[in-house]
Protein backbone atom coordinates (compact mmCIF):
# COMPACT_ATOMS: atom_id res chain seq x y z
CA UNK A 1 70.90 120.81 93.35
CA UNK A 2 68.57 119.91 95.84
CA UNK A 3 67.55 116.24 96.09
CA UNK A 4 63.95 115.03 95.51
CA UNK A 5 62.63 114.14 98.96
CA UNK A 6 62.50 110.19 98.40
CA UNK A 7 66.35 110.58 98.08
CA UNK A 8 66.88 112.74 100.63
CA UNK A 9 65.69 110.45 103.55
CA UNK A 10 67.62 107.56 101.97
CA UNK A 11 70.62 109.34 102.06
CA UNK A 12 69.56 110.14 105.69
CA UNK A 13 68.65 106.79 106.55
CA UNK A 14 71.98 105.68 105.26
CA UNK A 15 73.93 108.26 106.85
CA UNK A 16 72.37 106.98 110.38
CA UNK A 17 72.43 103.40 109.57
CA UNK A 18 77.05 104.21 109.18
CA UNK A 19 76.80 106.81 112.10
CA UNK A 20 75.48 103.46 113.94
CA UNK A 21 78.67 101.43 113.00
CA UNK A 22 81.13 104.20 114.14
CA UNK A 23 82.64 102.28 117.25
CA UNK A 24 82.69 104.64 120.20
CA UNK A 25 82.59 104.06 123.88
CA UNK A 26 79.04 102.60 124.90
CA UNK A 27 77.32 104.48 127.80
CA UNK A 28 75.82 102.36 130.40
CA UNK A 29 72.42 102.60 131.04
CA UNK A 30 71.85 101.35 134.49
CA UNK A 31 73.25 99.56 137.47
CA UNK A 32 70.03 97.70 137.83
CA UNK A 33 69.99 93.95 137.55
CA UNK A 34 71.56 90.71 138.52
CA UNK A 35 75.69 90.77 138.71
CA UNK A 36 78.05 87.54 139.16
CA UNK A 37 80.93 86.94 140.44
CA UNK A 38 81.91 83.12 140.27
CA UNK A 39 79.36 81.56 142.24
CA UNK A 40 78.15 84.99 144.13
CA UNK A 41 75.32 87.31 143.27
CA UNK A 42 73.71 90.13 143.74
CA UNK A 43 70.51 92.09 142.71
CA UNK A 44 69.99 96.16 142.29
CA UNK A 45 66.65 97.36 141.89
CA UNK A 46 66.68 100.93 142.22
CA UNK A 47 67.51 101.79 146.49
CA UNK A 48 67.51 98.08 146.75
CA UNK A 49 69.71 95.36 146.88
CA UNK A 50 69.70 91.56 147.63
CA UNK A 51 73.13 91.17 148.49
CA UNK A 52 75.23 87.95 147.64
CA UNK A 53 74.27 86.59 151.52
CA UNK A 54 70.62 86.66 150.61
CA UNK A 55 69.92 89.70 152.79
CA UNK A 56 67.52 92.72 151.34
CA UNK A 57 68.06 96.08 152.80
CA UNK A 58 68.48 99.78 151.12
CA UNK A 59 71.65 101.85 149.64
CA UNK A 60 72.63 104.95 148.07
CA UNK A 61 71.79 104.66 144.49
CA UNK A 62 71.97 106.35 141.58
CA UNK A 63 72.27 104.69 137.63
CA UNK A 64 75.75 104.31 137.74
CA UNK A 65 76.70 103.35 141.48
CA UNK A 66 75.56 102.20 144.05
CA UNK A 67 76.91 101.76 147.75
CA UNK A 68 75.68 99.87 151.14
CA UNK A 69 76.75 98.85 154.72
CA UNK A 70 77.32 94.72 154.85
CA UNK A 71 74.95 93.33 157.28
CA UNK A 72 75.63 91.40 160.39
CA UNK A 73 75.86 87.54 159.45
CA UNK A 74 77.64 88.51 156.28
CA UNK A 75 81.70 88.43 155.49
CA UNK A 76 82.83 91.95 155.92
CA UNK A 77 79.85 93.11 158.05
CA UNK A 78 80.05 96.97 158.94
CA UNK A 79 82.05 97.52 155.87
CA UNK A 80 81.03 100.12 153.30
CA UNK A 81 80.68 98.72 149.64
CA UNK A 82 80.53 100.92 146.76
CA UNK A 83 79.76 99.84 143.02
CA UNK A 84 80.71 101.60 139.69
CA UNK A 85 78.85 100.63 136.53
CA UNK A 86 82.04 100.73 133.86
CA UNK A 87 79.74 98.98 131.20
CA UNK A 88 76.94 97.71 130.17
CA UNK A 89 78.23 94.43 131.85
CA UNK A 90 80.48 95.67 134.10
CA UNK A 91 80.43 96.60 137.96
CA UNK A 92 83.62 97.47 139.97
CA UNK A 93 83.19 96.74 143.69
CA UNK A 94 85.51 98.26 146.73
CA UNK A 95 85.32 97.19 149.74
CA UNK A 96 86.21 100.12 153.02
CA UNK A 97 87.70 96.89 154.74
CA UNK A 98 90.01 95.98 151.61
CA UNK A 99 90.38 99.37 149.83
CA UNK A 100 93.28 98.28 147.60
CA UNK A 101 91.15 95.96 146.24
CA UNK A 102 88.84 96.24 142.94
CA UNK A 103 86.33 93.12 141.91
CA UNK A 104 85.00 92.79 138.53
CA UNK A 105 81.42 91.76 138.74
CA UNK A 106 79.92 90.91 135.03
CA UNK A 107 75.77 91.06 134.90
CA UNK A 108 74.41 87.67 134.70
CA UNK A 109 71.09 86.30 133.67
CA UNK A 110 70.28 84.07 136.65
CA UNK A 111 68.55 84.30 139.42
CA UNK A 112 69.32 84.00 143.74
CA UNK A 113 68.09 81.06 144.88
């Protein structure tokens, strides 16, 4: 029997509206954005980052990661630091001078002063 089209879209409408509830895993959208760590922060805006010493300068970035060489004047300077987005509000940092070492960065709202 086919269903009278007034019927049809609610059942499709209500078929979407429980495919929406279905918990699955959430793909992250970008890496772009403010991230906290305790008191530290950082900002990615595409190539760009402000990094948690205040300095601006470019990376290698692409929606998920991002990496960048510490400045001089900053703690770890010369090292190589490379993010992975796990989440929506998640970034995982290394560091090449403390490789065994993973930081969990969560995206904050505020702002570097």
């Amino acid at each position: 029997m086919i269903l009278p089209l007034r019927k049809t879209a609610m059942v499709l409408a209500l078929g979407l509206a429980a495919a929406a509830l279905i918990p699955g895993q959430a793909l992250a959208d970008r890496i772009d954005g403010y991230w906290c760590r305790g008191a530290k922060q950082f900002f990615i805006e595409g190539p760009r980052i402000l990094t948690p010493g205040g300095k601006s300068l470019s990376g290698t970035y692409d929606r998920h990661g991002f990496r960048y060489v510490v400045p001089a004047g900053e703690a770890d300077a010369g090292a190589t630091v490379s993010m992975v987005l796990m989440n929506e509000d998640l970034v995982q940092l290394n560091t090449s001078s403390r490789p065994a070492e993973t930081e969990d960065w969560k995206r904050c709202g505020g702002r570097i002063s």
